[in-house]
N, C-alpha and C. Protein backbone atom coordinates (compact mmCIF):
# COMPACT_ATOMS: atom_id res chain seq x y z
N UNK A 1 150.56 66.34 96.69
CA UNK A 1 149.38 65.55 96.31
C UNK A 1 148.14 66.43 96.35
N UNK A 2 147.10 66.23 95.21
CA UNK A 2 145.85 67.49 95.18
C UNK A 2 144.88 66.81 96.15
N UNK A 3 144.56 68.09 97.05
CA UNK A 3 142.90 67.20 97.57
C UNK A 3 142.01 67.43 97.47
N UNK A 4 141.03 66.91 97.46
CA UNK A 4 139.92 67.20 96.61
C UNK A 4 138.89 67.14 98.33
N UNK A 5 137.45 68.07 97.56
CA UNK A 5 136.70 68.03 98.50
C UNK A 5 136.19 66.67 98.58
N UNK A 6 135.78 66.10 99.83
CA UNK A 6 135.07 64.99 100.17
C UNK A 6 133.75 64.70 99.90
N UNK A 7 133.32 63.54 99.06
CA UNK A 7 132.24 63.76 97.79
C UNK A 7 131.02 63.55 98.59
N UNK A 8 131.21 62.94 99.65
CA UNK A 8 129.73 63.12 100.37
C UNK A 8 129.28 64.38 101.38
N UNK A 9 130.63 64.99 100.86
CA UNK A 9 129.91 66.65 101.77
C UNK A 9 129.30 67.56 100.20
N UNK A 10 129.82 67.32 99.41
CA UNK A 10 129.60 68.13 97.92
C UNK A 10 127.80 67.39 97.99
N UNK A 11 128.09 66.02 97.85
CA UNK A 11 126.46 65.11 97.55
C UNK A 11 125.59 65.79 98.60
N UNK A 12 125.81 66.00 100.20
CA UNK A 12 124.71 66.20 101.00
C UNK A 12 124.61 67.84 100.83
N UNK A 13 125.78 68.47 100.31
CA UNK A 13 125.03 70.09 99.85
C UNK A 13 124.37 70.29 98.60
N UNK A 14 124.80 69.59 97.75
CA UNK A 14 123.67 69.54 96.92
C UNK A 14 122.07 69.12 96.88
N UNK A 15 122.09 68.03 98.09
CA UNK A 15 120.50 67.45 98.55
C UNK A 15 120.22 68.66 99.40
N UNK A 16 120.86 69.13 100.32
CA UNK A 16 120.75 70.57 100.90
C UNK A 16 119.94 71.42 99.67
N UNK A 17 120.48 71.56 98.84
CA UNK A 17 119.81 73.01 97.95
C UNK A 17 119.29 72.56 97.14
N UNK A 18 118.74 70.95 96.70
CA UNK A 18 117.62 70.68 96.00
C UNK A 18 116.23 70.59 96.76
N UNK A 19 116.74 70.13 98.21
CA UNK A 19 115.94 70.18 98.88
C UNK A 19 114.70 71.41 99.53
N UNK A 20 116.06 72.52 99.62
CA UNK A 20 115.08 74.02 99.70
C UNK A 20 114.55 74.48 98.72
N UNK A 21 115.14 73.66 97.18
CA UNK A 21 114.94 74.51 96.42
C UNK A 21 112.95 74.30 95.90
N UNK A 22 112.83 72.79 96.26
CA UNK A 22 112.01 72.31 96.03
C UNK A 22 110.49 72.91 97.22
N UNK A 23 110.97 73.24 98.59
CA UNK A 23 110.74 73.15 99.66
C UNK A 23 109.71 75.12 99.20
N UNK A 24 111.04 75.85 98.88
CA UNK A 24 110.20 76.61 98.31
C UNK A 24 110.07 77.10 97.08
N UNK A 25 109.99 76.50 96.01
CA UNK A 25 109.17 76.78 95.10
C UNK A 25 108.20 75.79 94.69
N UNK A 26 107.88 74.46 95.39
CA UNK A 26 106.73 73.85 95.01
C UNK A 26 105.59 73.94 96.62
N UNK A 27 106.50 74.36 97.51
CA UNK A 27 105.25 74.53 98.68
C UNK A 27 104.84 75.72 99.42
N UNK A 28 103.46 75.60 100.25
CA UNK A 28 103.21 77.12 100.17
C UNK A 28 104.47 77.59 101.75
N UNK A 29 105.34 77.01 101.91
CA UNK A 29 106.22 77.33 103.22
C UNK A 29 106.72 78.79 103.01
N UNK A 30 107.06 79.39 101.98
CA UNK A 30 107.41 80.84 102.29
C UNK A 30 106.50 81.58 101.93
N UNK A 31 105.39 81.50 101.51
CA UNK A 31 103.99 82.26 101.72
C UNK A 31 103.85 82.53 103.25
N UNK A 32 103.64 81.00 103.55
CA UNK A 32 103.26 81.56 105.02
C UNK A 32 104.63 81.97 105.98
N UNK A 33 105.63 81.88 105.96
CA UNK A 33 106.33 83.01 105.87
C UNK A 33 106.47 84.37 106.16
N UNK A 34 106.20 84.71 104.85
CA UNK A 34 106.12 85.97 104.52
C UNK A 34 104.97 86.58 105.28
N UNK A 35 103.26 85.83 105.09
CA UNK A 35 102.55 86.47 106.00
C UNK A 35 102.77 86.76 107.76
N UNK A 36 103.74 85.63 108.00
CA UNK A 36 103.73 85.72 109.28
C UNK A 36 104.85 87.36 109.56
N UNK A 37 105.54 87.31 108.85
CA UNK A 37 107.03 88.25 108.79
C UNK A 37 105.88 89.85 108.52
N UNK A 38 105.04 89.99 107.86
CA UNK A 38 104.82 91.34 106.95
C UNK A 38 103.25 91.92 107.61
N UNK A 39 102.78 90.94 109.09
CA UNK A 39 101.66 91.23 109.38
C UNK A 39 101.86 92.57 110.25
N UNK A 40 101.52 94.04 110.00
CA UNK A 40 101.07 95.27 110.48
C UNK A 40 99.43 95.61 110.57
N UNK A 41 99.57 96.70 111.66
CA UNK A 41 97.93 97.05 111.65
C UNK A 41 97.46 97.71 110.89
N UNK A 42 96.22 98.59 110.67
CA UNK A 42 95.70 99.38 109.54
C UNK A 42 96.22 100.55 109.95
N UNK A 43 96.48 101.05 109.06
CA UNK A 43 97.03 102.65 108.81
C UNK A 43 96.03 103.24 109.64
N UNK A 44 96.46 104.60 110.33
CA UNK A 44 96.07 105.66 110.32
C UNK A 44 96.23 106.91 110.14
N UNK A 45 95.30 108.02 110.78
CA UNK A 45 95.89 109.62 110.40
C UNK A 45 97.51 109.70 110.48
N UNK A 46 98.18 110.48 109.62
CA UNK A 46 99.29 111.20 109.85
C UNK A 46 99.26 112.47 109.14
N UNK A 47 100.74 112.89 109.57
CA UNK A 47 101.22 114.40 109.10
C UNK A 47 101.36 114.55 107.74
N UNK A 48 101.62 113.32 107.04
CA UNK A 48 102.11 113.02 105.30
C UNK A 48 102.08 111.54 105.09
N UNK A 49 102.02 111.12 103.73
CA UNK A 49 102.02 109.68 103.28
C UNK A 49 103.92 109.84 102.36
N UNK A 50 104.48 108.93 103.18
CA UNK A 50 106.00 109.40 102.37
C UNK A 50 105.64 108.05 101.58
N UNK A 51 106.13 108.12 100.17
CA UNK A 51 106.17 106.84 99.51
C UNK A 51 107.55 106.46 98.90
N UNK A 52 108.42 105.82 99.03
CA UNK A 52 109.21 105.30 98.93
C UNK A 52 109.45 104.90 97.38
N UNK A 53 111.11 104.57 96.78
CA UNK A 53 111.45 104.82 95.61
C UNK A 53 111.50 103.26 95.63
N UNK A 54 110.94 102.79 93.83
CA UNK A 54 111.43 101.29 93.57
C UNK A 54 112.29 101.16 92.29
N UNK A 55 112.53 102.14 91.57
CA UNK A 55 112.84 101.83 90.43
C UNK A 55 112.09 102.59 88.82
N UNK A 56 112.40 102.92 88.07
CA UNK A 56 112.16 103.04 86.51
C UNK A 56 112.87 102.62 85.78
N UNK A 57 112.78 102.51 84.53
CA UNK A 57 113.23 102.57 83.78
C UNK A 57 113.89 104.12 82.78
N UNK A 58 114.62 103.67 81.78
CA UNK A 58 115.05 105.17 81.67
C UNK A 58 114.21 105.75 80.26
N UNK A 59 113.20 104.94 79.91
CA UNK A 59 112.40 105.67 79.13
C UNK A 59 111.36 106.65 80.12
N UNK A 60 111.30 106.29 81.93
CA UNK A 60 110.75 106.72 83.03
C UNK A 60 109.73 105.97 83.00
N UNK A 61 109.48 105.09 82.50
CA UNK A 61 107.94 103.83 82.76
C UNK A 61 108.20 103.62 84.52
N UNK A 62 107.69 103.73 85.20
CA UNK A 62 107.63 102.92 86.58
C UNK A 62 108.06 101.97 86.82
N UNK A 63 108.81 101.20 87.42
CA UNK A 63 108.47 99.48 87.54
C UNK A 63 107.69 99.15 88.38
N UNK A 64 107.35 97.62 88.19
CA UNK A 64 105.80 97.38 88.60
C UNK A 64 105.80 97.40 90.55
N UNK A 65 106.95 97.43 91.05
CA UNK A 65 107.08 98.05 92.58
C UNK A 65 106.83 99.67 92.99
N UNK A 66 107.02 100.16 92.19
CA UNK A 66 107.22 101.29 92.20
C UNK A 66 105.75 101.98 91.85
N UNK A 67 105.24 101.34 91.08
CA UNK A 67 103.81 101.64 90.39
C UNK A 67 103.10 101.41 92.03
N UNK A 68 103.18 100.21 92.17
CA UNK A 68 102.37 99.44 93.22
C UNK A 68 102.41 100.35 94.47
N UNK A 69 104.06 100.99 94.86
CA UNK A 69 103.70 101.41 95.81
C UNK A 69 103.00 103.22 95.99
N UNK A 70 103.48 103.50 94.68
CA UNK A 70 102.38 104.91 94.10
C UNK A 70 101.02 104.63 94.41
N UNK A 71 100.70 104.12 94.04
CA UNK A 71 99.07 103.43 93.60
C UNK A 71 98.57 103.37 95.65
N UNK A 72 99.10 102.60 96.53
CA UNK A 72 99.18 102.32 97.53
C UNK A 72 99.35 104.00 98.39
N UNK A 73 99.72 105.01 98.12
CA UNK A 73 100.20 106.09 98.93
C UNK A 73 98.63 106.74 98.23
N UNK A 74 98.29 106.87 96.38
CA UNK A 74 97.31 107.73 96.31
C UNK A 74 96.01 107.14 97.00
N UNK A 75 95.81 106.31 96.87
CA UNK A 75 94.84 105.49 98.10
C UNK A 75 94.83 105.89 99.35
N UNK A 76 95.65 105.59 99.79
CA UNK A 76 95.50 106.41 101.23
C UNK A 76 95.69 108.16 101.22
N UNK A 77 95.90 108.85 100.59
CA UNK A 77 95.61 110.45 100.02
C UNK A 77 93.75 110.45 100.12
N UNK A 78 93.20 109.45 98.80
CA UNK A 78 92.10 109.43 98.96
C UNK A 78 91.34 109.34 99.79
N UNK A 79 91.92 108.27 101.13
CA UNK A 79 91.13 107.93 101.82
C UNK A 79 91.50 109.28 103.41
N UNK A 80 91.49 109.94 102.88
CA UNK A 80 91.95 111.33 103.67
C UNK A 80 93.13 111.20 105.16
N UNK A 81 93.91 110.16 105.07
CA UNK A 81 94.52 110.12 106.24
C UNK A 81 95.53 111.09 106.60
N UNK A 82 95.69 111.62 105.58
CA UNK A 82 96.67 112.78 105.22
C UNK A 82 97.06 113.31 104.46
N UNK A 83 97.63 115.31 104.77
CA UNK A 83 96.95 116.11 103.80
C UNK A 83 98.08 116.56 102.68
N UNK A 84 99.53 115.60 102.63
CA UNK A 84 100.61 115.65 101.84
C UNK A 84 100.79 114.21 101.39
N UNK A 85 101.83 114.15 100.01
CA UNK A 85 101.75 113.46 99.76
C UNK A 85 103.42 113.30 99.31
N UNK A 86 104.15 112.37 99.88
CA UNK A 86 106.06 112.94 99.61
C UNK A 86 106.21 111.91 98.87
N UNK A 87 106.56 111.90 97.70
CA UNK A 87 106.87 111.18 96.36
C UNK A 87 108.11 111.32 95.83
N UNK A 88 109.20 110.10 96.84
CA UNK A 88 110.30 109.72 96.68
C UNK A 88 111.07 108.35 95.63
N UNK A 89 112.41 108.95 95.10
CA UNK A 89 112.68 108.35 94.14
C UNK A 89 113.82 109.00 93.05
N UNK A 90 114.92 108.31 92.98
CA UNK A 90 116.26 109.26 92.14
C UNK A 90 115.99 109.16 90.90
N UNK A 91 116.77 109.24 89.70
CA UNK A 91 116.96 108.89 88.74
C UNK A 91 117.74 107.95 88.58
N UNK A 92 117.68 106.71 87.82
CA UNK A 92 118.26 105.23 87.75
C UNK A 92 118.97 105.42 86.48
N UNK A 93 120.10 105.60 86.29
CA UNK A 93 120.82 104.88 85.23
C UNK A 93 120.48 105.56 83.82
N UNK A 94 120.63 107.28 84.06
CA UNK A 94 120.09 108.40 82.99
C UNK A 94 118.54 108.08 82.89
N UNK A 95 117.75 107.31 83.73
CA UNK A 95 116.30 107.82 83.77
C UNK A 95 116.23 108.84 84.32
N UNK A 96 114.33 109.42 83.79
CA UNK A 96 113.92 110.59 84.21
C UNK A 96 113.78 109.99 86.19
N UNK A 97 113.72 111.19 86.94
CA UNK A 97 113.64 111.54 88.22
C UNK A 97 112.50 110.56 88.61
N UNK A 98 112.33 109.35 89.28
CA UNK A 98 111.42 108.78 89.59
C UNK A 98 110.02 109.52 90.42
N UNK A 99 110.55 110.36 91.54
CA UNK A 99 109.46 110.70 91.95
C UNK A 99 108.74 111.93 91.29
N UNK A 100 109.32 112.77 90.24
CA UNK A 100 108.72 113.64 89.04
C UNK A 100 108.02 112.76 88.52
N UNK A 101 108.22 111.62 87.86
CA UNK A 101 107.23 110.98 87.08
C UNK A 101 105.98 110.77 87.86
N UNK A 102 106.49 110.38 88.96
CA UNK A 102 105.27 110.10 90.15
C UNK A 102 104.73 111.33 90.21
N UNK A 103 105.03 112.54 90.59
CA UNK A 103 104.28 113.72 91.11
C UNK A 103 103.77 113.55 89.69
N UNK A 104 103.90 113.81 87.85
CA UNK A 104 103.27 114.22 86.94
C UNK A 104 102.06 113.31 87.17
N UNK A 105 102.05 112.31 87.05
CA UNK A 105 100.84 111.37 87.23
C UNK A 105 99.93 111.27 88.33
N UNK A 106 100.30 112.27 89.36
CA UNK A 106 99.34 111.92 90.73
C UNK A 106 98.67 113.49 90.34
N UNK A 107 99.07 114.45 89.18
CA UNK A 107 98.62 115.28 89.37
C UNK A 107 97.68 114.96 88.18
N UNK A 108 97.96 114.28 87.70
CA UNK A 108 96.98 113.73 86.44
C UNK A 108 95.44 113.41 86.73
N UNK A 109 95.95 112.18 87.79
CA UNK A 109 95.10 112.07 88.56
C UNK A 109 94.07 112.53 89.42
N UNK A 110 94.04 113.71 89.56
CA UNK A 110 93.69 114.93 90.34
C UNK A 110 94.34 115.16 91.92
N UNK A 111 95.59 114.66 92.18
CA UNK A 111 95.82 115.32 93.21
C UNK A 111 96.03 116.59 93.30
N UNK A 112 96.33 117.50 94.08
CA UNK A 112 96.54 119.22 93.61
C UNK A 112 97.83 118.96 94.02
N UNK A 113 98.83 119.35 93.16
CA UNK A 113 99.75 120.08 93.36
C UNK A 113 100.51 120.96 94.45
N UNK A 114 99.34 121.20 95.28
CA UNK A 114 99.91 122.02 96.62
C UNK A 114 99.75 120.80 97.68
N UNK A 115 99.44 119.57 97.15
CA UNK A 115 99.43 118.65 98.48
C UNK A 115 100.76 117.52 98.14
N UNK A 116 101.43 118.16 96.88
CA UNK A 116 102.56 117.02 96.48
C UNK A 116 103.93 117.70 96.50
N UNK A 117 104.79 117.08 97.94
CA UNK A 117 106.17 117.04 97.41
C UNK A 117 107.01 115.99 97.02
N UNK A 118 108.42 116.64 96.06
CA UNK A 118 108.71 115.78 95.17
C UNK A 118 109.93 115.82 96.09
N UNK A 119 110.41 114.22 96.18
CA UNK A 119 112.00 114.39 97.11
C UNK A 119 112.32 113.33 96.05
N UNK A 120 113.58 113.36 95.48
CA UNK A 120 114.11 112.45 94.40
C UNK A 120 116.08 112.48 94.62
N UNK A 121 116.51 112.45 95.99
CA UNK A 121 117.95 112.55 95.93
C UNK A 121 118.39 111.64 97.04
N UNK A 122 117.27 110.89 97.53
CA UNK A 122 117.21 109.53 98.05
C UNK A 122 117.96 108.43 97.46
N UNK A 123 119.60 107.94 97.14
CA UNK A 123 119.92 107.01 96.92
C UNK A 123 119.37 105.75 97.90
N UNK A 124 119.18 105.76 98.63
CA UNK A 124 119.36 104.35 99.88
C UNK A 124 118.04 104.65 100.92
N UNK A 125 117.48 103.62 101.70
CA UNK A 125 116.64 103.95 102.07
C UNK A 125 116.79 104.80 103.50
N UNK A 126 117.98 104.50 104.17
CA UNK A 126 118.20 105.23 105.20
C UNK A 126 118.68 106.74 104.20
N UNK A 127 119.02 107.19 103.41
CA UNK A 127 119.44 108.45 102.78
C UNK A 127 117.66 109.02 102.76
N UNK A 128 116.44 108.48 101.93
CA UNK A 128 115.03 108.64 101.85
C UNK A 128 114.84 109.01 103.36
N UNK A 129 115.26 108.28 104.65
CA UNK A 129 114.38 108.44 105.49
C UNK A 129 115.00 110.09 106.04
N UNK A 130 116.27 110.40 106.01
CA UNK A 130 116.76 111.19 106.00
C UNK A 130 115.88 113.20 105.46
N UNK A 131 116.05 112.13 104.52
CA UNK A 131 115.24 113.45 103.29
C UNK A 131 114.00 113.75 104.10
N UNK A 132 113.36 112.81 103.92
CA UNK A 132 111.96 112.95 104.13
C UNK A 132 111.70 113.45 105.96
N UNK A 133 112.66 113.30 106.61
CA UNK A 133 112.31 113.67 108.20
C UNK A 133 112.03 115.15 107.71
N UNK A 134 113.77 115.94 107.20
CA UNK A 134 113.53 117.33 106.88
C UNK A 134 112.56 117.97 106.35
N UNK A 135 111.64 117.30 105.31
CA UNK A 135 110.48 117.98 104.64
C UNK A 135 109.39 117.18 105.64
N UNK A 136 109.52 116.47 105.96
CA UNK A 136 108.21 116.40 106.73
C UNK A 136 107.90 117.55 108.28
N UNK A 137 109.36 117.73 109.04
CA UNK A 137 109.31 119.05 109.88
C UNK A 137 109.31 120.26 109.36
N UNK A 138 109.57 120.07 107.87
CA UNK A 138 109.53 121.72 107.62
C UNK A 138 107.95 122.14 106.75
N UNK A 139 106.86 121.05 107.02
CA UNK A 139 105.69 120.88 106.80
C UNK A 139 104.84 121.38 108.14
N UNK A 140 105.86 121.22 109.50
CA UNK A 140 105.36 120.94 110.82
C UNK A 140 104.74 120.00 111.45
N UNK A 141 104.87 119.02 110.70
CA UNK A 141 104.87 117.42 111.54
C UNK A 141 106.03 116.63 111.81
N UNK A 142 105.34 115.01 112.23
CA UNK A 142 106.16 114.54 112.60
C UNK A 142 105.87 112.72 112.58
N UNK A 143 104.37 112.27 112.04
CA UNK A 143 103.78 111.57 111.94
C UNK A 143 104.09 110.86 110.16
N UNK A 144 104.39 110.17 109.87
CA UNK A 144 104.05 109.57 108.59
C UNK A 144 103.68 108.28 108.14
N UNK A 145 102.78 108.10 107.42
CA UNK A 145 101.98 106.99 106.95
C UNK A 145 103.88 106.46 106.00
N UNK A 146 104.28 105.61 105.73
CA UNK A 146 105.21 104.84 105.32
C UNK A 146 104.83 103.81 104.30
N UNK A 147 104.91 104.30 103.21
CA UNK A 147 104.64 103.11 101.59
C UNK A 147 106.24 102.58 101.05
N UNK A 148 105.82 101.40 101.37
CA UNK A 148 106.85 100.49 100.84
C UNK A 148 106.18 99.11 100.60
N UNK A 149 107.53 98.33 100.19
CA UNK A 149 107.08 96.94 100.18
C UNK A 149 106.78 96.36 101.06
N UNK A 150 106.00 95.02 101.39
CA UNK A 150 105.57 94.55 102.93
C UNK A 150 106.96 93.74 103.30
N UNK A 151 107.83 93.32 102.42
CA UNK A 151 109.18 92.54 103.22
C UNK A 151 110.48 93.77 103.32
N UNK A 152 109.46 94.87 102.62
CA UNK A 152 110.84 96.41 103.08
C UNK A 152 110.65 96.97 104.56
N UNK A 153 109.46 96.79 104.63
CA UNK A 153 108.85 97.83 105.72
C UNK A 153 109.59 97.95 106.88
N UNK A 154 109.97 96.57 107.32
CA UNK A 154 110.44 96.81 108.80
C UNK A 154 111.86 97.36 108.98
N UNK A 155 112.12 97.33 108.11
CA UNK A 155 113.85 97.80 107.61
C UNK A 155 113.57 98.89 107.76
N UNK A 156 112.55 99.73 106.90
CA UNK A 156 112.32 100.88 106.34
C UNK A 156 112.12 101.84 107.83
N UNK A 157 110.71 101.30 108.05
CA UNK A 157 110.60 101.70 109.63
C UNK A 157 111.55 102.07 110.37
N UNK A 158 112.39 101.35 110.61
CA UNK A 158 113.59 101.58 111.72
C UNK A 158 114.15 102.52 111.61
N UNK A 159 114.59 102.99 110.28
CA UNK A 159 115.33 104.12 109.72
C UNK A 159 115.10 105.34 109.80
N UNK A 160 113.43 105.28 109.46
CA UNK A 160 112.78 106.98 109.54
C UNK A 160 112.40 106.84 110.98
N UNK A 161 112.20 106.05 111.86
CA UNK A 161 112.31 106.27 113.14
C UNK A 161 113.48 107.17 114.15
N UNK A 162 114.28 106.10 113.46
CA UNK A 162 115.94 106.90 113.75
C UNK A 162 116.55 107.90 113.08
N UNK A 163 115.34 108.22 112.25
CA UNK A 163 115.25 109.68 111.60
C UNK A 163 114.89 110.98 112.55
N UNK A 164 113.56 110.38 113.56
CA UNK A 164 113.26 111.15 114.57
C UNK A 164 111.69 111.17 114.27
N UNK A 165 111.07 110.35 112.92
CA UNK A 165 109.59 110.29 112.44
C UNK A 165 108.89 109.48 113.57
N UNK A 166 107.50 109.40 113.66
CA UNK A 166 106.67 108.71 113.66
C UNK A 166 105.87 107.69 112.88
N UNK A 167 106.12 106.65 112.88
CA UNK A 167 105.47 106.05 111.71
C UNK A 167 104.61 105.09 111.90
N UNK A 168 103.79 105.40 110.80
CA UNK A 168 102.43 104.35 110.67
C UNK A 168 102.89 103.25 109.19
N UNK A 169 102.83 102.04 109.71
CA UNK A 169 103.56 101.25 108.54
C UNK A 169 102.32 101.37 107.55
N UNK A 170 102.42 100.92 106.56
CA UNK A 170 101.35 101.37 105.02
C UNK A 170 101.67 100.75 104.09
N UNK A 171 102.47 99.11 104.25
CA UNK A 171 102.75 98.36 103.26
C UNK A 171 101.63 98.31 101.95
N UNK A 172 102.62 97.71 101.07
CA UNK A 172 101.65 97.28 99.71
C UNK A 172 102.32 95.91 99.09
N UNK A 173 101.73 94.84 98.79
CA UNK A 173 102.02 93.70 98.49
C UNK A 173 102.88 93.84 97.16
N UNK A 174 104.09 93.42 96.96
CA UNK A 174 104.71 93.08 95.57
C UNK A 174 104.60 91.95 94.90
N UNK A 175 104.75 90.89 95.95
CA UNK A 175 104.49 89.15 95.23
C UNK A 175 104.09 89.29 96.29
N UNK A 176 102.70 88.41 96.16
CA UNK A 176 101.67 87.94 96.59
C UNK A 176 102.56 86.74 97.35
N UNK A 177 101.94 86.93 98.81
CA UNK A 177 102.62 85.06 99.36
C UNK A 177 101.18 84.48 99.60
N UNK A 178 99.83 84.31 98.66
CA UNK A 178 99.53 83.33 98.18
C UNK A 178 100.31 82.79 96.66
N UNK A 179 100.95 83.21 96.05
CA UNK A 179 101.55 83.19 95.00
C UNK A 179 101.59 81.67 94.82
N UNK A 180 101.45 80.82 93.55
CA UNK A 180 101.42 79.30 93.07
C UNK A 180 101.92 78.90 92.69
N UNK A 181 102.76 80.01 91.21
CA UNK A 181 103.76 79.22 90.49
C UNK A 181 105.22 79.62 91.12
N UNK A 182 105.70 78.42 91.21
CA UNK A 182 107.75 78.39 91.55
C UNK A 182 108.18 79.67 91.19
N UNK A 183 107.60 80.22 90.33
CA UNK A 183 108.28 81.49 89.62
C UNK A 183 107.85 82.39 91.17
N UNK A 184 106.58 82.76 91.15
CA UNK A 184 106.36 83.46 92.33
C UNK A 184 107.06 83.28 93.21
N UNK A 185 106.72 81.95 93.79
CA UNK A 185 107.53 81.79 95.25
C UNK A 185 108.88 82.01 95.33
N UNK A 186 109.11 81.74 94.25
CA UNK A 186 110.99 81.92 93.93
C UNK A 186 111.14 83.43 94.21
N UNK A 187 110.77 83.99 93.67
CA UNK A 187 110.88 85.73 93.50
C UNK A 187 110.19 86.39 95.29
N UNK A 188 109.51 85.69 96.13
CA UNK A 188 109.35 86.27 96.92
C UNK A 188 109.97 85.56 98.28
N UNK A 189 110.48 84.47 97.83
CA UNK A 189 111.92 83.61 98.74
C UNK A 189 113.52 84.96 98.44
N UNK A 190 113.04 85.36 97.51
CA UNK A 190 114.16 86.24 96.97
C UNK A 190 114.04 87.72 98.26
N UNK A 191 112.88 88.27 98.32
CA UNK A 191 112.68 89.24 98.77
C UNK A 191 112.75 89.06 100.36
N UNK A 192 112.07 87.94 100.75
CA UNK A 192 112.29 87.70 101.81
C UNK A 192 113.77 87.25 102.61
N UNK A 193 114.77 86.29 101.92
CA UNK A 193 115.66 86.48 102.11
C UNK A 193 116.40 87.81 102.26
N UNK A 194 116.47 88.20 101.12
CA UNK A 194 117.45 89.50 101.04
C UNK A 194 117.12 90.62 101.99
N UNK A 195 115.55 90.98 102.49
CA UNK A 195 115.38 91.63 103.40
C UNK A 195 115.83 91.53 104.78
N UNK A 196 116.10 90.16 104.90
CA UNK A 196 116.93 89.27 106.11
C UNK A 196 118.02 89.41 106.55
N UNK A 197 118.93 89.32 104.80
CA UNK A 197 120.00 89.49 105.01
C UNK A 197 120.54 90.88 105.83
N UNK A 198 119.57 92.19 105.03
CA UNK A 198 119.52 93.35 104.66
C UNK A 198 119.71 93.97 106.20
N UNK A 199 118.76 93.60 106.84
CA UNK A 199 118.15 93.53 108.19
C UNK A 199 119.31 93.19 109.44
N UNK A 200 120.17 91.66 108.81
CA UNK A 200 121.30 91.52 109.77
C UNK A 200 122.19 92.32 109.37
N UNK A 201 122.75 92.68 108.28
CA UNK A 201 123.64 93.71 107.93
C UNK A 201 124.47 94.92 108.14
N UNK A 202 122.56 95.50 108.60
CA UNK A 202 122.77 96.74 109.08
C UNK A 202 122.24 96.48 110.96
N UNK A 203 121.97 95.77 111.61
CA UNK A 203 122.22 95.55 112.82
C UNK A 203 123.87 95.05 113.56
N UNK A 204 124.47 94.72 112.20
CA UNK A 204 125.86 94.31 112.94
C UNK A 204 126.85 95.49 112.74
N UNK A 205 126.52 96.51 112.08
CA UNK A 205 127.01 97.23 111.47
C UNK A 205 126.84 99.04 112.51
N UNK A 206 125.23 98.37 113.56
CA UNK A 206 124.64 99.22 114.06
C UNK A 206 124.41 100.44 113.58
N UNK A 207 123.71 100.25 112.25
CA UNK A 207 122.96 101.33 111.55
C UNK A 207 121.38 100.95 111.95
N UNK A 208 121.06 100.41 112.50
CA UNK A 208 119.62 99.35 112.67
C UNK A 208 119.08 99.37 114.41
């Protein structure tokens, strides 16, 4: 005889996931959230600003994380906290070298050239934090300002810590958690989850 699932456990998981679904994308509940999850202090001096890889495309356009968190590292360059600048990032899927594109454009920009290294063989972010310990001691520090996303960071942190770095967190916002439309909140219920997940993952796994 077939059995079938029991229709009022199917009915109350479905009110289950209309219910969150509604919960966050029509209210501001994972905004505040997120601010509560992504609140760090203001940057200060370090040895280097490492900036972290998000993605291109393979014509090498940036994606708009990746832009954001460029944009976020030459800012703090500007604002003199430190006198390197490590511009991390692989090549995606026969794109050009993400953090080459980054170094061509920060030199565009007027950074000099003798204050930019390029690390681009960073698959994973614990592989980046890896990279970047070695060029940051073979700079002779040991301090780094840390550009990432604000729901990457604490992940991120842990890693180049257990790299043997010092770090000053240096988030940069991707979705806004004032964000209004469902679309937003949806996309940063996304980030926030998955960083969660990301987070238990590698603590059960004791990479974390």
């Amino acid at each position: 005889m077939e059995h079938r699932p029991p229709l009022r456990g199917a009915a109350a998981l479905g009110m289950l996931t209309l219910a969150a679904f509604v919960l966050l994308a029509y209210t501001p509940l994972i905004g505040a959230i997120s601010r509560r999850l992504d609140a760090v202090p203001d940057p200060g001096a370090a040895d280097a600003i490492v900036v972290l890889g998000a993605g291109s495309a393979r014509d090498g356009v940036l994606s708009d994380p990746s832009l954001r968190r460029f944009l976020g590292g030459l800012l703090l360059y500007h604002r003199g906290l430190a006198p390197r600048l490590i511009l991390m990032g692989p090549a995606y899927e026969g794109s050009p070298v993400e953090a080459e594109t980054r170094a061509g454009l920060a030199r565009e920009l007027g950074i000099p050239a003798s204050a930019i290294v390029v690390e681009g063989r960073g698959l994973t972010t614990r592989q980046e934090a890896a990279l970047a310990a070695s060029r940051v001691r073979e700079l002779g520090g040991r301090r780094v300002l840390l550009v990432t996303g604000a729901q990457h960071i604490h992940r991120a942190r842990r890693f180049f810590e257990r790299a043997g770095l010092e770090v000053v967190p240096a988030p940069v916002t991707e979705v806004s958690p004032l964000a209004q439309s469902p679309d937003g909140r949806l996309e940063l219920a996304r980030l926030v989850i998955q960083e969660g997940l990301a987070r238990l993952y590698y603590r059960v796994i004791g990479q974390l």
